[in-house]
PDB file of N, CA and C in Angstrom:
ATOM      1  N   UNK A   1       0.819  -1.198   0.000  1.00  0.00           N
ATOM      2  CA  UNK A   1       0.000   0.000   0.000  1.00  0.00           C
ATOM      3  C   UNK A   1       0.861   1.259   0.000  1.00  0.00           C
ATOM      4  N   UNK A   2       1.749   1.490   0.917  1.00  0.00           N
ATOM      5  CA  UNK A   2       2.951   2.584   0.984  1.00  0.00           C
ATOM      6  C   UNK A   2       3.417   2.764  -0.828  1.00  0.00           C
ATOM      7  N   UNK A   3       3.408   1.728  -1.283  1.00  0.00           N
ATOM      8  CA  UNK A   3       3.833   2.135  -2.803  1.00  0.00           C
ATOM      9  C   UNK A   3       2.961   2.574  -3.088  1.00  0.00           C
ATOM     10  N   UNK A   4       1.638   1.998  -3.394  1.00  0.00           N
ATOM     11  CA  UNK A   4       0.921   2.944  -4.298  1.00  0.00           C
ATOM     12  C   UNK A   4       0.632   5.050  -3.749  1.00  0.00           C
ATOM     13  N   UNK A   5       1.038   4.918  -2.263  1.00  0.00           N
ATOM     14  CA  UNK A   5       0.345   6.148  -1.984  1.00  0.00           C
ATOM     15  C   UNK A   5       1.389   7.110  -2.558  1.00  0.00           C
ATOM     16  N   UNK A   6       3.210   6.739  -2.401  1.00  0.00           N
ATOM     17  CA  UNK A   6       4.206   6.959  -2.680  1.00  0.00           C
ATOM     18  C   UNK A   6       3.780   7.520  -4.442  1.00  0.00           C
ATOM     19  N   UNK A   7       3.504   6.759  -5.075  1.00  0.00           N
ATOM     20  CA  UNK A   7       3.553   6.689  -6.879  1.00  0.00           C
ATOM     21  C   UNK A   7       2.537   7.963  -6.414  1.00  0.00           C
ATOM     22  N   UNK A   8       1.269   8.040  -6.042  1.00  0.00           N
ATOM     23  CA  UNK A   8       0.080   8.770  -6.379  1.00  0.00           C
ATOM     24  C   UNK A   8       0.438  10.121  -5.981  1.00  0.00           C
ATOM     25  N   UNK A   9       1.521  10.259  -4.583  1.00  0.00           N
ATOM     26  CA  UNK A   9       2.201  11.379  -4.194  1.00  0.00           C
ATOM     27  C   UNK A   9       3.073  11.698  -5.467  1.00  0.00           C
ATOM     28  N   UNK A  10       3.917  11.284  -6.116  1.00  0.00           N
ATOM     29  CA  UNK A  10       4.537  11.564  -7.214  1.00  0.00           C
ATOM     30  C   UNK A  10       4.456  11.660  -8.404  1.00  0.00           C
ATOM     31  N   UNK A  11       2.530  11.341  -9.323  1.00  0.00           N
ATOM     32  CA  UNK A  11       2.320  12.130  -9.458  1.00  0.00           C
ATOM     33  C   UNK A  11       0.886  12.994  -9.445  1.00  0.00           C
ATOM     34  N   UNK A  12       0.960  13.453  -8.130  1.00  0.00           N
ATOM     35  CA  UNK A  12       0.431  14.752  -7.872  1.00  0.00           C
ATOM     36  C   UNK A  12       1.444  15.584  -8.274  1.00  0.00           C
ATOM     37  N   UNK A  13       2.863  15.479  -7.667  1.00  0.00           N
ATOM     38  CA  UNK A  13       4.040  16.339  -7.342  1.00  0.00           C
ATOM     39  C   UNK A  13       4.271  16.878  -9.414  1.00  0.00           C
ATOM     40  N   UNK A  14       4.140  15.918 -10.275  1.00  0.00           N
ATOM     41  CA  UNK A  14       4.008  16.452 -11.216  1.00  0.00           C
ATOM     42  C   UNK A  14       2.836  17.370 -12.134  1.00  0.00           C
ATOM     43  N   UNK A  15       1.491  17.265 -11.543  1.00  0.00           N
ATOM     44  CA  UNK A  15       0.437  17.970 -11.508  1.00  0.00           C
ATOM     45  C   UNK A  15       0.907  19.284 -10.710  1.00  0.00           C
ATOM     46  N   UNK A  16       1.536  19.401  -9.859  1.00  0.00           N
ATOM     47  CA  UNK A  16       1.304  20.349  -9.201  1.00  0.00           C
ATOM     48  C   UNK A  16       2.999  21.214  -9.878  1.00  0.00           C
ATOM     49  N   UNK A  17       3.927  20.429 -10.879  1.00  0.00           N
ATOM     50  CA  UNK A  17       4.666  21.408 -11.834  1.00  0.00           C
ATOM     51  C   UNK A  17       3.920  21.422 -13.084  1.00  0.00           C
ATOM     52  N   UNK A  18       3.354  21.113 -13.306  1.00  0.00           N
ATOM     53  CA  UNK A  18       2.388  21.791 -14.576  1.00  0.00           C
ATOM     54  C   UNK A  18       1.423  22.652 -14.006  1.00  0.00           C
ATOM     55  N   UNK A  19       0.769  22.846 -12.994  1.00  0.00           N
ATOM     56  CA  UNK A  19       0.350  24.129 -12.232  1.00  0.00           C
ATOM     57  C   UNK A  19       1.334  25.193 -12.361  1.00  0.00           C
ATOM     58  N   UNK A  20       2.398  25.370 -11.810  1.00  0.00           N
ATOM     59  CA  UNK A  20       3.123  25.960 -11.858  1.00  0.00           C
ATOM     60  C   UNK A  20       4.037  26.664 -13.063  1.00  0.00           C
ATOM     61  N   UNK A  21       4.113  25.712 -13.884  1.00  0.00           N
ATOM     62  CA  UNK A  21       4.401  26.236 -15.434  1.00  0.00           C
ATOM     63  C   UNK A  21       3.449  27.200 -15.761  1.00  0.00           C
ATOM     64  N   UNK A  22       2.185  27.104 -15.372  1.00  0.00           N
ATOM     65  CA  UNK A  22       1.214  28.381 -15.709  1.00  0.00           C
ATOM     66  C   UNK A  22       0.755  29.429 -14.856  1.00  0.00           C
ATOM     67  N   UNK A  23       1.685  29.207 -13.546  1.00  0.00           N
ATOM     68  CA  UNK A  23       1.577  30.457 -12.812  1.00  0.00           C
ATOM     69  C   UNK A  23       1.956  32.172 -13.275  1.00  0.00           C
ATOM     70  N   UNK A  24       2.682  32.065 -14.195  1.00  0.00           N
ATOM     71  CA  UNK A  24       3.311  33.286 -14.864  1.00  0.00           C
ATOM     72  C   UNK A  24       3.667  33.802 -14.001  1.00  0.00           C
ATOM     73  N   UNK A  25       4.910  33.292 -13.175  1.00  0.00           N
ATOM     74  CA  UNK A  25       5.892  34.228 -11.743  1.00  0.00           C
ATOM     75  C   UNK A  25       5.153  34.164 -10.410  1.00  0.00           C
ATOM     76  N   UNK A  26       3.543  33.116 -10.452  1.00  0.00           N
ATOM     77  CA  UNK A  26       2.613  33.634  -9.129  1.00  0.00           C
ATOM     78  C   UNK A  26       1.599  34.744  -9.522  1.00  0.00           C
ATOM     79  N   UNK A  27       1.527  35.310 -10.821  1.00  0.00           N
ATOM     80  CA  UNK A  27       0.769  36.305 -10.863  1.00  0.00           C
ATOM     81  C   UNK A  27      -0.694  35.634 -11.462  1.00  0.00           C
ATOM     82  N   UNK A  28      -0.949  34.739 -11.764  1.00  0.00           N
ATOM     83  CA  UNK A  28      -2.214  33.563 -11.925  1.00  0.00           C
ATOM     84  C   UNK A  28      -2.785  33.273 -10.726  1.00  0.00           C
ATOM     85  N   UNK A  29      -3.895  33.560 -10.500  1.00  0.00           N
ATOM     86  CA  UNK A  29      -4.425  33.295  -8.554  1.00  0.00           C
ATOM     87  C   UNK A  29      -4.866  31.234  -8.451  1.00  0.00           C
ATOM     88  N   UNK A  30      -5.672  30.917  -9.904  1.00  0.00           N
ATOM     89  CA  UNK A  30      -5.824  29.593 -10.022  1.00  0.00           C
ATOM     90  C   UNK A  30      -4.756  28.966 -10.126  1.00  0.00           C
ATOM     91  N   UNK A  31      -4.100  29.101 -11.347  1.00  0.00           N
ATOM     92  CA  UNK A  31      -2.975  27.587 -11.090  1.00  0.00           C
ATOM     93  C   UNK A  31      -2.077  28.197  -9.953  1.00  0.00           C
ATOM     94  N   UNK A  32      -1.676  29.535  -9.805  1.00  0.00           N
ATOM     95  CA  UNK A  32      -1.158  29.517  -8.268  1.00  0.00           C
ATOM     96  C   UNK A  32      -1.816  28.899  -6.947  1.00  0.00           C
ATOM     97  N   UNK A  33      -2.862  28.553  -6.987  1.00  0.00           N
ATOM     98  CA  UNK A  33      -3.513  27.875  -6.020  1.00  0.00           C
ATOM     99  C   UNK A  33      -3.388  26.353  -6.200  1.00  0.00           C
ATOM    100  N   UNK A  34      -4.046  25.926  -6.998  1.00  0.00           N
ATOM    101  CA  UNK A  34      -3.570  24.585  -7.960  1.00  0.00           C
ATOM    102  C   UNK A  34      -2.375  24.096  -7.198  1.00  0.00           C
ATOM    103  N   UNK A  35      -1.440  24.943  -7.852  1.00  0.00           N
ATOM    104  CA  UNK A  35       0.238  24.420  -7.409  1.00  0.00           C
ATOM    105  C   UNK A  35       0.484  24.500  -5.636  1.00  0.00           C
ATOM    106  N   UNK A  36       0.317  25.276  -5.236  1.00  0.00           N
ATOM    107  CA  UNK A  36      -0.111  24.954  -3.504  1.00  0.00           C
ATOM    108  C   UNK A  36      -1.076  23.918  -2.965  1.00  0.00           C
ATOM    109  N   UNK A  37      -1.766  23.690  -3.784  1.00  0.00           N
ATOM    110  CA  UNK A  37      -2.689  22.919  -3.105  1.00  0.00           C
ATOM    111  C   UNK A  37      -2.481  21.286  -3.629  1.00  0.00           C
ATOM    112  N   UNK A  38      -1.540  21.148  -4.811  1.00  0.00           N
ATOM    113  CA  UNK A  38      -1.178  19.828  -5.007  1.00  0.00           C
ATOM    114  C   UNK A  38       0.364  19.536  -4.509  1.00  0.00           C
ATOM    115  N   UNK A  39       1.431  20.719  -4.631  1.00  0.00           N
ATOM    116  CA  UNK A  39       2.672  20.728  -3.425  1.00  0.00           C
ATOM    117  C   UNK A  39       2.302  19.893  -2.305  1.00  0.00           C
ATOM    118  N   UNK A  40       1.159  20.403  -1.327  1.00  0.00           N
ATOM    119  CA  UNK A  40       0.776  20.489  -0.339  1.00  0.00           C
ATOM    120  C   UNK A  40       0.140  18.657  -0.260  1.00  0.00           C
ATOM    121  N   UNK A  41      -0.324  18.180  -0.789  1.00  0.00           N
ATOM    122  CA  UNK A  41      -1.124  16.733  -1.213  1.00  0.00           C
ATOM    123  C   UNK A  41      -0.192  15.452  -1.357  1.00  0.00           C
ATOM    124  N   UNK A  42       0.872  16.056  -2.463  1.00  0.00           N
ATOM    125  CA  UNK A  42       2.300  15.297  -2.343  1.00  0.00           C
ATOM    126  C   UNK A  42       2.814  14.983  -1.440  1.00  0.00           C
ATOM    127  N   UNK A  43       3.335  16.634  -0.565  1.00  0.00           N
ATOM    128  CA  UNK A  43       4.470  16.281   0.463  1.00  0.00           C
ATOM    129  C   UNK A  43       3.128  14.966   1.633  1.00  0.00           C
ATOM    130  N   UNK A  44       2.045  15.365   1.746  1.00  0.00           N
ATOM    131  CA  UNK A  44       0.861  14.918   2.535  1.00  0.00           C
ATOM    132  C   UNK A  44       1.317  13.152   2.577  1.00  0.00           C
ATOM    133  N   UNK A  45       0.988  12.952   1.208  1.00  0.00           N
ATOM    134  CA  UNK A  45       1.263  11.507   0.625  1.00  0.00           C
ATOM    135  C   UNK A  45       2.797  10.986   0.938  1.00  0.00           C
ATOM    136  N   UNK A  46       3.580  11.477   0.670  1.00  0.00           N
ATOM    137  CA  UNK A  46       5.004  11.196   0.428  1.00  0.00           C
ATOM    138  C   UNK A  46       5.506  10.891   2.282  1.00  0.00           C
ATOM    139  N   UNK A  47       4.553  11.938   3.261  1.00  0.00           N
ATOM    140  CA  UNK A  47       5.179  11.376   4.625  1.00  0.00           C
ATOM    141  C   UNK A  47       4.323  10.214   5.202  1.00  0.00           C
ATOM    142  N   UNK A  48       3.069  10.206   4.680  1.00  0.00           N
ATOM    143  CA  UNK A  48       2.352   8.647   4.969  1.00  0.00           C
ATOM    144  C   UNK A  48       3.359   7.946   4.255  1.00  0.00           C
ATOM    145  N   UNK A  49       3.989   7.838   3.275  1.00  0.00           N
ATOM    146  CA  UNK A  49       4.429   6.500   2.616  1.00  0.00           C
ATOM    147  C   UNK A  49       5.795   5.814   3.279  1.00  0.00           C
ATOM    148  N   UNK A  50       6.476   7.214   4.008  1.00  0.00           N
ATOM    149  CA  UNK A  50       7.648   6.797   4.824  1.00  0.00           C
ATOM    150  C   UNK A  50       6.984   6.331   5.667  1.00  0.00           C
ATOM    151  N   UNK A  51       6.188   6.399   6.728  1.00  0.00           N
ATOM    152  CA  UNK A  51       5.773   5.267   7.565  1.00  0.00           C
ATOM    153  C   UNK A  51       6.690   3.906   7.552  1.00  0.00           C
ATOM    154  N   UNK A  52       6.356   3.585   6.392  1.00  0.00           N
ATOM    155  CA  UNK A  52       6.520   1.937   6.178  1.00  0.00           C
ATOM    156  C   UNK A  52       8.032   2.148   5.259  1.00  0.00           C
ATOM    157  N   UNK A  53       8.120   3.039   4.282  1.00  0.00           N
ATOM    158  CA  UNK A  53       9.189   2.925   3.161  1.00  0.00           C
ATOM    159  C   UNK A  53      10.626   3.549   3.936  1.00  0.00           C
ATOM    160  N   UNK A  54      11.832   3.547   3.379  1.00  0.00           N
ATOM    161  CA  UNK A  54      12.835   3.695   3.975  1.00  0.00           C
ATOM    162  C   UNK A  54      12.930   5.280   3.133  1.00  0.00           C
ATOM    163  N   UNK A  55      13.222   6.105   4.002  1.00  0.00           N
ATOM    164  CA  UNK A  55      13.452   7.494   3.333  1.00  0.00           C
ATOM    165  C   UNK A  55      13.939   7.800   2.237  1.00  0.00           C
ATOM    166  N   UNK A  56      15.412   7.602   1.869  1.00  0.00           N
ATOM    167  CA  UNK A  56      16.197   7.224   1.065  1.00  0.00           C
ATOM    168  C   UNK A  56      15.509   6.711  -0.150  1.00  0.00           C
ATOM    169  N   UNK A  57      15.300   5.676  -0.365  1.00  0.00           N
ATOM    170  CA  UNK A  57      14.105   5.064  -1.201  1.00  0.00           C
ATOM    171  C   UNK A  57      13.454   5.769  -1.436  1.00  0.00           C
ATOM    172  N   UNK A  58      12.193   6.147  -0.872  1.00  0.00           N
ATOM    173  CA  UNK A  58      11.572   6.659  -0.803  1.00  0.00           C
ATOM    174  C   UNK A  58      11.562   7.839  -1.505  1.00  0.00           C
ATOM    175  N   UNK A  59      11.723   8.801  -1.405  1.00  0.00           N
ATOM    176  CA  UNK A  59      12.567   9.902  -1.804  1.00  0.00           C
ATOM    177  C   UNK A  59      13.247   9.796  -3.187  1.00  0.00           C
ATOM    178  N   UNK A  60      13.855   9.099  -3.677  1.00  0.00           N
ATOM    179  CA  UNK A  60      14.333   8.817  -4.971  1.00  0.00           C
ATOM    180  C   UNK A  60      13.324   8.596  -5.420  1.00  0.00           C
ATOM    181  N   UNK A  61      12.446   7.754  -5.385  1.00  0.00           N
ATOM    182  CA  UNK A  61      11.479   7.301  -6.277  1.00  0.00           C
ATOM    183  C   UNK A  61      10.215   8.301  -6.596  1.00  0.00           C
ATOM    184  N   UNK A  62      10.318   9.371  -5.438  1.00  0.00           N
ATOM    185  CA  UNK A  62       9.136  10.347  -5.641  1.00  0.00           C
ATOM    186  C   UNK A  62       9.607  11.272  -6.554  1.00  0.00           C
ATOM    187  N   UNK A  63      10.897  11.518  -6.514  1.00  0.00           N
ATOM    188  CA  UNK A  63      11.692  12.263  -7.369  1.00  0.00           C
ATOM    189  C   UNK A  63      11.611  12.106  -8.860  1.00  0.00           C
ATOM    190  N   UNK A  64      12.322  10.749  -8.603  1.00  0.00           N
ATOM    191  CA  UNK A  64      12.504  10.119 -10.324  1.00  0.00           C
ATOM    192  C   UNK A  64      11.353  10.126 -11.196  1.00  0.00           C
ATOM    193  N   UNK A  65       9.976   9.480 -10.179  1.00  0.00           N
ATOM    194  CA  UNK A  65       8.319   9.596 -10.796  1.00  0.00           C
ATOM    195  C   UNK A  65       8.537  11.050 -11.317  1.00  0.00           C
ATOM    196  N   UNK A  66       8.483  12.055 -10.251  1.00  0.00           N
ATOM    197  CA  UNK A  66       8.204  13.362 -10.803  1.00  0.00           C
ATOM    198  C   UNK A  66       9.074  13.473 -12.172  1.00  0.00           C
ATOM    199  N   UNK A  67      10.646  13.719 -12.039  1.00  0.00           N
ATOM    200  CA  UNK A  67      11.289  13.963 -12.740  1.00  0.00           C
ATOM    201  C   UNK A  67      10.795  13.706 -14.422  1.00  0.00           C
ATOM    202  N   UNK A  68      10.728  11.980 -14.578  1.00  0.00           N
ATOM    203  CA  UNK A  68      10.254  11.313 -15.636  1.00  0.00           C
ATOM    204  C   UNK A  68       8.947  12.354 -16.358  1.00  0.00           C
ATOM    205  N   UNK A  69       7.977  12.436 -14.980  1.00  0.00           N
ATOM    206  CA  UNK A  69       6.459  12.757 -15.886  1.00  0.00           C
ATOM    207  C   UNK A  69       6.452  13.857 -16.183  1.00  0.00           C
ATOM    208  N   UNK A  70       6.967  14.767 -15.349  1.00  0.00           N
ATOM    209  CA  UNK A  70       7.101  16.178 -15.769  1.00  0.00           C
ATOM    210  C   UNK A  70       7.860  16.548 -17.177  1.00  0.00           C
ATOM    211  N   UNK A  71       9.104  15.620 -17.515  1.00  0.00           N
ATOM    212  CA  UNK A  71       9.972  16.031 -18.758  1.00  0.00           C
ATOM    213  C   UNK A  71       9.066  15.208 -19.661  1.00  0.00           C
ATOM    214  N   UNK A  72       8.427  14.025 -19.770  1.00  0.00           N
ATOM    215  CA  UNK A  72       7.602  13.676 -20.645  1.00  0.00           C
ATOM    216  C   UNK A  72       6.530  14.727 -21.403  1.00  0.00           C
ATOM    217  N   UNK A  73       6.248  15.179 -20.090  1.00  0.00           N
ATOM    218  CA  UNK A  73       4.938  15.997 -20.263  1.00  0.00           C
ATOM    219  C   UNK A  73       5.397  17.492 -21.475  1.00  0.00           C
ATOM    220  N   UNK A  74       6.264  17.822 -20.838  1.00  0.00           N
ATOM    221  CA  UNK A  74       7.341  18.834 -21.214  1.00  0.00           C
ATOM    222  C   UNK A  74       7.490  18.784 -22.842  1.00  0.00           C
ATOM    223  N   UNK A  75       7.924  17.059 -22.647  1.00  0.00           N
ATOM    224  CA  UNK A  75       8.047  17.236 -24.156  1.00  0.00           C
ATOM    225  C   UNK A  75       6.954  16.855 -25.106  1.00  0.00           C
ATOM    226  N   UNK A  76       5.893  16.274 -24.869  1.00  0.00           N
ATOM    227  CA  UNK A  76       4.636  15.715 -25.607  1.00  0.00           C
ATOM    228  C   UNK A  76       3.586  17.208 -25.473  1.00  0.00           C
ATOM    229  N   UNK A  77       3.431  18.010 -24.127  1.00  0.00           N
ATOM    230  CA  UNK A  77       2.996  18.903 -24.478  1.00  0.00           C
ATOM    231  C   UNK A  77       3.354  20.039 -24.408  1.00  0.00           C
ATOM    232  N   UNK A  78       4.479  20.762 -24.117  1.00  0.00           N
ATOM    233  CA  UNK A  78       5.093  21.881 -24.279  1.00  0.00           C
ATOM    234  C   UNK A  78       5.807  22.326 -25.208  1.00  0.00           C
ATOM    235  N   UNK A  79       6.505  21.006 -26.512  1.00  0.00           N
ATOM    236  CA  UNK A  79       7.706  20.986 -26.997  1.00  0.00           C
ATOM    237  C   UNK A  79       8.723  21.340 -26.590  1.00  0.00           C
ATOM    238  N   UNK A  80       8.942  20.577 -25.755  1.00  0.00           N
ATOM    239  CA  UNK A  80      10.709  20.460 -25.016  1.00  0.00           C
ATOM    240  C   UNK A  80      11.265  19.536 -25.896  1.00  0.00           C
ATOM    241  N   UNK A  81      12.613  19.358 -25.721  1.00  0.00           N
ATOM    242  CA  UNK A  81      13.402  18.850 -26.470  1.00  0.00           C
ATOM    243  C   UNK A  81      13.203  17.116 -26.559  1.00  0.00           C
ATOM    244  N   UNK A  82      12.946  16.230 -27.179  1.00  0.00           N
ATOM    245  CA  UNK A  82      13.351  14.570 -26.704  1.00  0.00           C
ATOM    246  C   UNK A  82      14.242  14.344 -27.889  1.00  0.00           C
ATOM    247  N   UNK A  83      15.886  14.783 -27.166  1.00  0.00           N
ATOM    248  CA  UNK A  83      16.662  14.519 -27.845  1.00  0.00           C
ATOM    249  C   UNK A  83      17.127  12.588 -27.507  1.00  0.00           C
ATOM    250  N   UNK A  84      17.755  12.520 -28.289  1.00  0.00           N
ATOM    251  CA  UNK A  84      18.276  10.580 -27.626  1.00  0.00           C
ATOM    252  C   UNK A  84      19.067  10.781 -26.318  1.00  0.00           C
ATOM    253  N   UNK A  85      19.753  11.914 -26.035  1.00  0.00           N
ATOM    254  CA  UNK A  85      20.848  11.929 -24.750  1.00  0.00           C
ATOM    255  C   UNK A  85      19.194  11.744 -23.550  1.00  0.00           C
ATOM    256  N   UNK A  86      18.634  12.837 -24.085  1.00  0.00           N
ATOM    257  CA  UNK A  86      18.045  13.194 -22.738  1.00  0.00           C
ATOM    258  C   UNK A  86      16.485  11.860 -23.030  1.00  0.00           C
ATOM    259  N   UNK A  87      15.984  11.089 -23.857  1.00  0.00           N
ATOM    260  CA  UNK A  87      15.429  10.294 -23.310  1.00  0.00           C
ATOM    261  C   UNK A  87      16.227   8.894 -22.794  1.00  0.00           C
ATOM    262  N   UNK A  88      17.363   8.810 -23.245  1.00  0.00           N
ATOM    263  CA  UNK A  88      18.419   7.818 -22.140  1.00  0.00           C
ATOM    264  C   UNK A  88      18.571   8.195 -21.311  1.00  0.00           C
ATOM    265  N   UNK A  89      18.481   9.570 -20.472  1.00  0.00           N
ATOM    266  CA  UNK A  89      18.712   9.973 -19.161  1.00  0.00           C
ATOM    267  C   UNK A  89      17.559   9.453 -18.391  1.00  0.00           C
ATOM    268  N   UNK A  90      16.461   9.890 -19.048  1.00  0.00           N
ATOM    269  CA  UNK A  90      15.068   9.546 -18.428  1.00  0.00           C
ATOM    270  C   UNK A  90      14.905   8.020 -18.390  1.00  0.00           C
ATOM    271  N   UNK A  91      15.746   6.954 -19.454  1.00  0.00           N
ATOM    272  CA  UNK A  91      15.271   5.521 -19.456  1.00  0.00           C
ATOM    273  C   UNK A  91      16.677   5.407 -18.034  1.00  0.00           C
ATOM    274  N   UNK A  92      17.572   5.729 -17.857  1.00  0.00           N
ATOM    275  CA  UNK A  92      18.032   5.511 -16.622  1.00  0.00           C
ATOM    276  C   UNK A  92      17.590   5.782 -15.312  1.00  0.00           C
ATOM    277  N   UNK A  93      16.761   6.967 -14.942  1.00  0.00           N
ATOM    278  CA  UNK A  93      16.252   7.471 -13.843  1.00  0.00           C
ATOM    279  C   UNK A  93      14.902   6.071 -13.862  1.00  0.00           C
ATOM    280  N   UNK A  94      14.432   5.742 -14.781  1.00  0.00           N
ATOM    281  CA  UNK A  94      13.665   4.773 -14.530  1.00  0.00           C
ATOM    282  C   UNK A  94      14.496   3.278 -14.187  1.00  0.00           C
ATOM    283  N   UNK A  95      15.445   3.371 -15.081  1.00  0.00           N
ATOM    284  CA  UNK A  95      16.134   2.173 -14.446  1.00  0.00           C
ATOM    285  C   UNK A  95      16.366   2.414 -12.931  1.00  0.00           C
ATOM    286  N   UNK A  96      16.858   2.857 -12.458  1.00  0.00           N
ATOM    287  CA  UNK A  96      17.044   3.252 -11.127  1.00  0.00           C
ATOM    288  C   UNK A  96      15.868   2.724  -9.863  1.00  0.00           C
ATOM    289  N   UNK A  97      15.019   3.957 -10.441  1.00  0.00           N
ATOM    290  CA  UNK A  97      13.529   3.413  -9.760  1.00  0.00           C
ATOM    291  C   UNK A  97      12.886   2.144  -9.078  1.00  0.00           C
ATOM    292  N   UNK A  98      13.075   1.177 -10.854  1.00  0.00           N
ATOM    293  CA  UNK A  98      12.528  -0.192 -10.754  1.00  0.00           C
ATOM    294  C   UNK A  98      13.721  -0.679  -9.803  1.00  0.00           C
ATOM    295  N   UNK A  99      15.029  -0.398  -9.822  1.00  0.00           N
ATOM    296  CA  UNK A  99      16.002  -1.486  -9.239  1.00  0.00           C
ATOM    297  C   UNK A  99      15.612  -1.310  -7.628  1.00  0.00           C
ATOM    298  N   UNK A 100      15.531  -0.038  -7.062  1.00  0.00           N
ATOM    299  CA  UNK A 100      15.062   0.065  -6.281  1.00  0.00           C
ATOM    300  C   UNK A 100      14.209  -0.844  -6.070  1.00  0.00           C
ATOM    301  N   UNK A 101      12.695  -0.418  -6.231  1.00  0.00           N
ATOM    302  CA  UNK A 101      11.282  -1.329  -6.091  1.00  0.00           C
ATOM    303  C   UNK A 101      12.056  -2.846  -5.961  1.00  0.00           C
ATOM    304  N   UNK A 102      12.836  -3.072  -6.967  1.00  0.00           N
ATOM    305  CA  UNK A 102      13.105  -4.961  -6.717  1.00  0.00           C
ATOM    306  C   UNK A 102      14.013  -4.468  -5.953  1.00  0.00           C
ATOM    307  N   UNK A 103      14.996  -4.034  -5.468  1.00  0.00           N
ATOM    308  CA  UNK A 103      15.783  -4.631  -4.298  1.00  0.00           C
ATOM    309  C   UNK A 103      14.952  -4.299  -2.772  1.00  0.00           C
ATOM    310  N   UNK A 104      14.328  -3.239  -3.022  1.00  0.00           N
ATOM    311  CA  UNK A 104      13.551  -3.082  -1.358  1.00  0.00           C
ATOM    312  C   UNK A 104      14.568  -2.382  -0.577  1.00  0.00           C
ATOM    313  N   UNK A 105      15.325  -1.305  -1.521  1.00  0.00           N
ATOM    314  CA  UNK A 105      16.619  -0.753  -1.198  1.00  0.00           C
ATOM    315  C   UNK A 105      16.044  -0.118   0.253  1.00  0.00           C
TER     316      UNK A 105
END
């Protein structure tokens, strides 16, 4: 269970940087709210999941989730770059992830 709340904390944490991509500096009162109020849901999720998960762990993996969905997102809907360097960066941060999950680091 700690995993799934962990994944769902991570991504909110990327919902709540695509809020923020449309804050325009904070001067947007909605997605500035948006982005506080899903920040706020994440970190919420992410300290139930240490309960049970080892910080360390933990923590990487909320990261890497974010990291991954946010540059996906970035690039499918923002046009960011998906050059080959940088989606091998992203197929490593996932490698990472899973090794984690199987070792129970």
């Amino acid at each position: 269970m700690a995993w799934i709340v962990l994944t769902t904390a991570a991504l909110i944490d990327v919902a709540m940087a695509v809020a923020l991509k449309y804050t325009d500096g904070w001067t947007r009162f909605w997605p500035s709210l948006l982005g506080l109020l899903f920040a706020n849901a994440a970190i919420y999720l992410l300290t139930h999941s240490l309960k049970t998960l080892p910080v360390g762990t933990a923590f990487a993996v909320f990261t890497g989730i974010g990291a991954i969905g946010i540059t996906l997102i970035g690039i499918l809907h923002f046009q960011e770059s998906a050059s080959p360097a940088r989606l091998l960066s992203i197929a490593l941060i996932l490698t990472g992830i899973v090794a984690l999950k199987l070792l129970k680091a």
